[in-house]
C-alpha atoms as a PDB file:
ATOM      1  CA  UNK A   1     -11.018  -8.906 -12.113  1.00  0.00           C
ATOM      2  CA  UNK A   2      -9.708  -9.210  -8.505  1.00  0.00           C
ATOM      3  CA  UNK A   3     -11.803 -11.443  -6.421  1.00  0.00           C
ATOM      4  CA  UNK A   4     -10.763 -11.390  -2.462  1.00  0.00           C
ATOM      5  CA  UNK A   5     -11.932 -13.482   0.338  1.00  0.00           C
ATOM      6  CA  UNK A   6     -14.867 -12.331   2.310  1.00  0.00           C
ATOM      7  CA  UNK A   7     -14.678  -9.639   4.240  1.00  0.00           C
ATOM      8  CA  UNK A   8     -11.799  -7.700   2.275  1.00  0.00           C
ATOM      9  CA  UNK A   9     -12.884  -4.730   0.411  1.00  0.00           C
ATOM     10  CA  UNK A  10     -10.647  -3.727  -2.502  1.00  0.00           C
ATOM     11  CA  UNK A  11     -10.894  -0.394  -3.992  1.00  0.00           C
ATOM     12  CA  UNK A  12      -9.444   1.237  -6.963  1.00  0.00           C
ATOM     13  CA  UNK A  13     -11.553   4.299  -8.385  1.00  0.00           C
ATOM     14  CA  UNK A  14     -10.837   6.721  -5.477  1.00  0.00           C
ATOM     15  CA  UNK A  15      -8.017   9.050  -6.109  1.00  0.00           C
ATOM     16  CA  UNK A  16      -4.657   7.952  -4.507  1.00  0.00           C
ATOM     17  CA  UNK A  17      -6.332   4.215  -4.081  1.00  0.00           C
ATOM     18  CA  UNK A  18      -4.872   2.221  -7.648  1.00  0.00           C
ATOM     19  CA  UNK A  19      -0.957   2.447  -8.290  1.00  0.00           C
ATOM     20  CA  UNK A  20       0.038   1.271 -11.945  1.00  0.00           C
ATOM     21  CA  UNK A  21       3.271  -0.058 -11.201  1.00  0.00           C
ATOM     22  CA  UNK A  22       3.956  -1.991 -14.088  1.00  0.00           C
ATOM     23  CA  UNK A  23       0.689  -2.789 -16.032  1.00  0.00           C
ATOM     24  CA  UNK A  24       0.875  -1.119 -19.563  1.00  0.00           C
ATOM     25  CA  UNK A  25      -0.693   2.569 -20.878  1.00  0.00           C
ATOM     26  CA  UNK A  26      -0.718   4.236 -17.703  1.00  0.00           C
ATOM     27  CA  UNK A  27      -3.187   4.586 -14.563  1.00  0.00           C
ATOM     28  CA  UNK A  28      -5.783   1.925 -15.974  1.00  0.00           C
ATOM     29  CA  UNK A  29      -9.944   2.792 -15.395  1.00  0.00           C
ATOM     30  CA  UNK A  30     -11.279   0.989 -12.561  1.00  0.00           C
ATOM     31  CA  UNK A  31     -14.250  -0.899 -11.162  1.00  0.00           C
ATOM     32  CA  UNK A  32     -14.430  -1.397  -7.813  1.00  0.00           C
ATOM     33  CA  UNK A  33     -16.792  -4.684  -7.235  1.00  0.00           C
ATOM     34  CA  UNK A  34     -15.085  -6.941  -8.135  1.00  0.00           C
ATOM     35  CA  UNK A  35     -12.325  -4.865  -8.648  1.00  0.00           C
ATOM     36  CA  UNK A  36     -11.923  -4.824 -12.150  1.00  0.00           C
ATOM     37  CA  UNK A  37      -9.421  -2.664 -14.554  1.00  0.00           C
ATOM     38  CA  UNK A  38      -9.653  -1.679 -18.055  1.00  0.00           C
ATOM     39  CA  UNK A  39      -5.954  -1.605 -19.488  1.00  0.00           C
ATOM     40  CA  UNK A  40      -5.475   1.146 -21.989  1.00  0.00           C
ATOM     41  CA  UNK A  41      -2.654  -0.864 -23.799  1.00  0.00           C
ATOM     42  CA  UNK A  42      -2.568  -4.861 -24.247  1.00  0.00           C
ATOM     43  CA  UNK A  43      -1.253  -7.147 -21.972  1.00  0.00           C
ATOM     44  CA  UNK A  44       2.201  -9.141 -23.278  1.00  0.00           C
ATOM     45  CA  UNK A  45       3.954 -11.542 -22.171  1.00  0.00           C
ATOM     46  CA  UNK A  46       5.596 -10.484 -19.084  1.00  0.00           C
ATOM     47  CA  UNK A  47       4.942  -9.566 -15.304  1.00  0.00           C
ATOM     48  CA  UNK A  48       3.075  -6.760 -14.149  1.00  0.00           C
ATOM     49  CA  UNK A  49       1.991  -5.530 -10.921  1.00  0.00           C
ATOM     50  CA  UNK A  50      -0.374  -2.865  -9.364  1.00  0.00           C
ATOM     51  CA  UNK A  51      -1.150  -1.596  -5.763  1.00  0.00           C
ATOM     52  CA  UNK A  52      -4.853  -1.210  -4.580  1.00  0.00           C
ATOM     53  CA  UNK A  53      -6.426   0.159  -1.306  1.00  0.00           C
ATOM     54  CA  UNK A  54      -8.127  -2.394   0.558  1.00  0.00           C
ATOM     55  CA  UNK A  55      -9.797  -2.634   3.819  1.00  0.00           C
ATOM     56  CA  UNK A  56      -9.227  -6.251   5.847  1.00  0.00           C
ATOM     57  CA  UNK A  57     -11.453  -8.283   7.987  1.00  0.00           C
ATOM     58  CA  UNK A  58     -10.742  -8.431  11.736  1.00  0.00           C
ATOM     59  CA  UNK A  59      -8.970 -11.579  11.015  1.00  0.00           C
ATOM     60  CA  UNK A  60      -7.967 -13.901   8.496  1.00  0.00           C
ATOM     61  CA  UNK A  61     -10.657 -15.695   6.614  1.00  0.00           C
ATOM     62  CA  UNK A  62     -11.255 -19.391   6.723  1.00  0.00           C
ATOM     63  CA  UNK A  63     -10.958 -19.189   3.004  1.00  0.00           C
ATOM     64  CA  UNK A  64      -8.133 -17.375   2.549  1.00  0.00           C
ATOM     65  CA  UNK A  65      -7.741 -17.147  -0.818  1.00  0.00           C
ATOM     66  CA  UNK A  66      -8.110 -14.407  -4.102  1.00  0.00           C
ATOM     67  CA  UNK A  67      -8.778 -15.158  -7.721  1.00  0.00           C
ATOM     68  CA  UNK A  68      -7.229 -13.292 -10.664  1.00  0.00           C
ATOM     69  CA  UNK A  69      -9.453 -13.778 -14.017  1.00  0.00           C
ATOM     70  CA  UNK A  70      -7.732 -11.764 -17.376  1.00  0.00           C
ATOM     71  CA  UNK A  71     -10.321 -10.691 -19.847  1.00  0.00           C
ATOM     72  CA  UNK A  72     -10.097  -9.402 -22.963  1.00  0.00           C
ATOM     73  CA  UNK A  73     -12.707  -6.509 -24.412  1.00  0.00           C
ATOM     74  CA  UNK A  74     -14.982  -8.991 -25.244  1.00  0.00           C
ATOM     75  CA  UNK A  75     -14.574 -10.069 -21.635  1.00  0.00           C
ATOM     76  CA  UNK A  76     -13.820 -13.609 -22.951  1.00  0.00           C
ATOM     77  CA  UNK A  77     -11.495 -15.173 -19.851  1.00  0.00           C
ATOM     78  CA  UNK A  78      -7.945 -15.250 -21.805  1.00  0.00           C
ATOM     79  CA  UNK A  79      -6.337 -16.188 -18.923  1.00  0.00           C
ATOM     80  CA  UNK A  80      -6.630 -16.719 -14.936  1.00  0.00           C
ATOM     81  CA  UNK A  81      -5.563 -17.835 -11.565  1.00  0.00           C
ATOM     82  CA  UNK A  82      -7.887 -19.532  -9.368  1.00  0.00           C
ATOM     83  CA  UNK A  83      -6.998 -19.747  -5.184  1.00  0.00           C
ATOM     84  CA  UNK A  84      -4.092 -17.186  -4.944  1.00  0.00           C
ATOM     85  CA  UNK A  85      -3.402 -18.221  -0.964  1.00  0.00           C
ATOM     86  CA  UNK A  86      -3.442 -15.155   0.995  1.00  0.00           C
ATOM     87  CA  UNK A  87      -1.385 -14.051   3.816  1.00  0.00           C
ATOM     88  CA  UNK A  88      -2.285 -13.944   7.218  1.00  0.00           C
ATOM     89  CA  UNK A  89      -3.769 -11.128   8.849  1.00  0.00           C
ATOM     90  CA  UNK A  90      -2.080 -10.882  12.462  1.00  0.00           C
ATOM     91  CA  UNK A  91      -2.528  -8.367  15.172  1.00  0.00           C
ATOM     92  CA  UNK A  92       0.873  -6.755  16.309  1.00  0.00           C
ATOM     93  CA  UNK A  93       1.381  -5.461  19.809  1.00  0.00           C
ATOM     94  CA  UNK A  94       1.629  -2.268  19.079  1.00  0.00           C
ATOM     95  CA  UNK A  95      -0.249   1.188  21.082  1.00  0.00           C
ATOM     96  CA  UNK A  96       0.281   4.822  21.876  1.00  0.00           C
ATOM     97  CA  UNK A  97       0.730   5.975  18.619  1.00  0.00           C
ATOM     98  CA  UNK A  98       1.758   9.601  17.963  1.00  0.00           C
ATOM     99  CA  UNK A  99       1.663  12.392  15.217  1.00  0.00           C
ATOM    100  CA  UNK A 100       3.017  15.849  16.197  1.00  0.00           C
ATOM    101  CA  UNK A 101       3.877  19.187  13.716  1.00  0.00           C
ATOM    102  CA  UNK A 102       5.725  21.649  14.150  1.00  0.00           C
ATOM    103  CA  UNK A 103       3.600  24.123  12.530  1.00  0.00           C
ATOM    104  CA  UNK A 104      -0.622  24.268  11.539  1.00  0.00           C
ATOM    105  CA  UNK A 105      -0.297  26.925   8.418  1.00  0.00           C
ATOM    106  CA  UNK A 106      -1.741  26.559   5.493  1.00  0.00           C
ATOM    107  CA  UNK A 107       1.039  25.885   2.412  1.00  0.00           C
ATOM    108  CA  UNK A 108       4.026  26.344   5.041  1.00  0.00           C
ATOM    109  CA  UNK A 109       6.149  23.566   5.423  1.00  0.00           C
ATOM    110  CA  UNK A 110       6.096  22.098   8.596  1.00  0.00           C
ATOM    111  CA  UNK A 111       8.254  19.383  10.899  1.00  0.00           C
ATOM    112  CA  UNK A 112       5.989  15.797  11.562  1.00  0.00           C
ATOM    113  CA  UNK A 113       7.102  13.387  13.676  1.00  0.00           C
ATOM    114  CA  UNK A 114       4.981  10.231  13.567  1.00  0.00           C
ATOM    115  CA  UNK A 115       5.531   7.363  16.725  1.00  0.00           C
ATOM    116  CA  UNK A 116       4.721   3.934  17.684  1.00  0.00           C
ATOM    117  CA  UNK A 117       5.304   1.502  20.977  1.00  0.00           C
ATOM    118  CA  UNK A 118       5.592  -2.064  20.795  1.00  0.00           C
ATOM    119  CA  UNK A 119       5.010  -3.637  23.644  1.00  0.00           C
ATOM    120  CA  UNK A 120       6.808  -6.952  22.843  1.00  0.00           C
ATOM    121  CA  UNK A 121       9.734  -7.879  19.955  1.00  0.00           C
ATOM    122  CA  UNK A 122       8.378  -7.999  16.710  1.00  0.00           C
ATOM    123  CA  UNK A 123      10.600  -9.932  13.813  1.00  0.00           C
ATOM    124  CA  UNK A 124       7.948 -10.612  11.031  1.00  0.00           C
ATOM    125  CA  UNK A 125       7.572  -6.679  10.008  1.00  0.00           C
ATOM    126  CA  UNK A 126       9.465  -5.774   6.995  1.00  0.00           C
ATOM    127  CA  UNK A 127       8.379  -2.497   7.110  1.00  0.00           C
ATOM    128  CA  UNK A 128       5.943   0.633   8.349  1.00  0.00           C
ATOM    129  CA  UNK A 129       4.100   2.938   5.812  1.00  0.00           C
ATOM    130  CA  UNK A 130       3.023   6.191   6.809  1.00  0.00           C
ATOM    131  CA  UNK A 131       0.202   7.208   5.048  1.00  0.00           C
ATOM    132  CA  UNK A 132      -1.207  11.026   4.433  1.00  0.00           C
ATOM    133  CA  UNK A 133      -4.671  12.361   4.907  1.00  0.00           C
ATOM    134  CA  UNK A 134      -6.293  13.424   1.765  1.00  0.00           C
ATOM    135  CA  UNK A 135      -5.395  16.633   0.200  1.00  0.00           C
ATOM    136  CA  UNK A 136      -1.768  16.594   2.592  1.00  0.00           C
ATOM    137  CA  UNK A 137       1.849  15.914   0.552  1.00  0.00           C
ATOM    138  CA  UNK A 138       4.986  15.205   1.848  1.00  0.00           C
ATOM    139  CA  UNK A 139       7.965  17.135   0.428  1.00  0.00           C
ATOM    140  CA  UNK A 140      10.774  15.256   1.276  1.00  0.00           C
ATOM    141  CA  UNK A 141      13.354  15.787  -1.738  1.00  0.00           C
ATOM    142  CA  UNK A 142      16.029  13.525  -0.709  1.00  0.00           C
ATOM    143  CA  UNK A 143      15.200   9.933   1.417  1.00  0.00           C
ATOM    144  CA  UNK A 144      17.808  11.176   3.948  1.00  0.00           C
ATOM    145  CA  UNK A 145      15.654  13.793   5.019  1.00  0.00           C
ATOM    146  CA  UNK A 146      13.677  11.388   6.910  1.00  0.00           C
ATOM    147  CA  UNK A 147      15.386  10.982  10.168  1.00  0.00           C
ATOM    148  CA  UNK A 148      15.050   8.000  12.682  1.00  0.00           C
ATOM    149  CA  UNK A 149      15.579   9.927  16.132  1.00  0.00           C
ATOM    150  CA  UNK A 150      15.199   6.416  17.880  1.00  0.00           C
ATOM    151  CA  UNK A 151      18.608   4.751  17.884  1.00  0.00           C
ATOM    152  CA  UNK A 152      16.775   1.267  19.094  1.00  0.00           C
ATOM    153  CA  UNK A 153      14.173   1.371  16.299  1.00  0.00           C
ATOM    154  CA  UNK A 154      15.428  -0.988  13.794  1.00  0.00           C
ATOM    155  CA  UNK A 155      15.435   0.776  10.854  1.00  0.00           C
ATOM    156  CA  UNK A 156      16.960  -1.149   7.133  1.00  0.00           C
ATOM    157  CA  UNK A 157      20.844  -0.888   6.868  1.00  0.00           C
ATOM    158  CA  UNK A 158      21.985   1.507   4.794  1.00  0.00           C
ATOM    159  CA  UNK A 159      20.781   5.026   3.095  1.00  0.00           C
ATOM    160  CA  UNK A 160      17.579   3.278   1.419  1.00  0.00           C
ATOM    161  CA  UNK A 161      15.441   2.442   4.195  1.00  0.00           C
ATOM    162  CA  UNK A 162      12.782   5.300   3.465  1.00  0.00           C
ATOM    163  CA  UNK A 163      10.961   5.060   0.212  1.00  0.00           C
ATOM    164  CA  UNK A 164       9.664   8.618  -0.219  1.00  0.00           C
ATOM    165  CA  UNK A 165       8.951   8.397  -4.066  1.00  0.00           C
ATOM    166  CA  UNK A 166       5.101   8.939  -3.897  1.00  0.00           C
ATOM    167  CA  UNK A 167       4.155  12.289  -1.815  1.00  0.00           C
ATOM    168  CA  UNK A 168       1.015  11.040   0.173  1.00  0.00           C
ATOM    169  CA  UNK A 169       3.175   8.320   1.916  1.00  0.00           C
ATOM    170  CA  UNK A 170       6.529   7.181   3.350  1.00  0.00           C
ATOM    171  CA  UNK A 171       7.634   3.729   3.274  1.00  0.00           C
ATOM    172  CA  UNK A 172      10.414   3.065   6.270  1.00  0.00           C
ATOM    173  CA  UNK A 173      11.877  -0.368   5.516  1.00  0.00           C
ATOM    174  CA  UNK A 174      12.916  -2.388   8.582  1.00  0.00           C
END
């Protein structure tokens, strides 16, 4: 089981919300409160990680802090970790955002440009993840299809700074 602080909601069982990552056997089954995930294969001794969907408070919490708790399928704790300190939720100066397509058809491809003002410098973002409505795919082949048209936006050096591996998002590393 997860266990956030108050006020964070963490969700696994819709579709698109849990990535496996790492953890053995495949997409595991889910619970969502707490969220809790039934492994198809054993854990062994090694690191593993998973994504979740999770909604955040306003702000951060004055306990700030999750708990991990391993189970096996007895649900006898095998293993855990107690006040996982989380990171702070801050508020970037950011407005105006933008989405504009090229084309509204139905199953034809179509041109999206997606924007975003900051209205003062921001150096703690590592990066920006663009996120699809349900039932909508990206099909960017190639990561250099996505194209930074903004030669002041600070995109990652080099050809890897959009992660375009999963097709309901696009990760632009800064």
């Amino acid at each position: 089981a997860v266990v956030p602080p108050a006020g964070f909601h963490l969700s696994c069982s819709k579709e698109g919300a849990l990535e496996a990552i790492s953890l053995p056997g495949g997409k595991p089954g889910c619970i969502d409160y707490p969220m809790q995930l039934q492994l198809r294969e054993p854990l062994i001794r090694g690191t593993y990680s998973f994504g979740a969907t999770v909604d955040l408070p306003e702000e951060t919490p004055q306990v700030n802090t999750f708990n991990l708790i391993i189970q096996d399928s007895y649900k006898n704790v095998v293993d855990a970790a107690f006040a996982i300190q989380g990171e702070d939720i801050v508020e970037l100066p950011v407005e105006l955002p933008t989405l504009r397509w090229s084309r509204a058809d139905p199953g034809v491809r179509t041109n999206v440009s997606v924007g975003i003002t900051f209205t003062e410098d921001v150096t703690s973002l590592k990066a920006l993840l663009v996120t699809l409505p349900e039932l909508f795919e990206h099909d960017v082949e190639k990561p250099i299809e996505v194209v930074n048209v903004n030669p002041r936006f600070p995109i990652s050096p080099g050809l890897d700074w959009a992660d375009t591996q999963e097709v309901d998002r696009i990760r632009i590393f800064l």
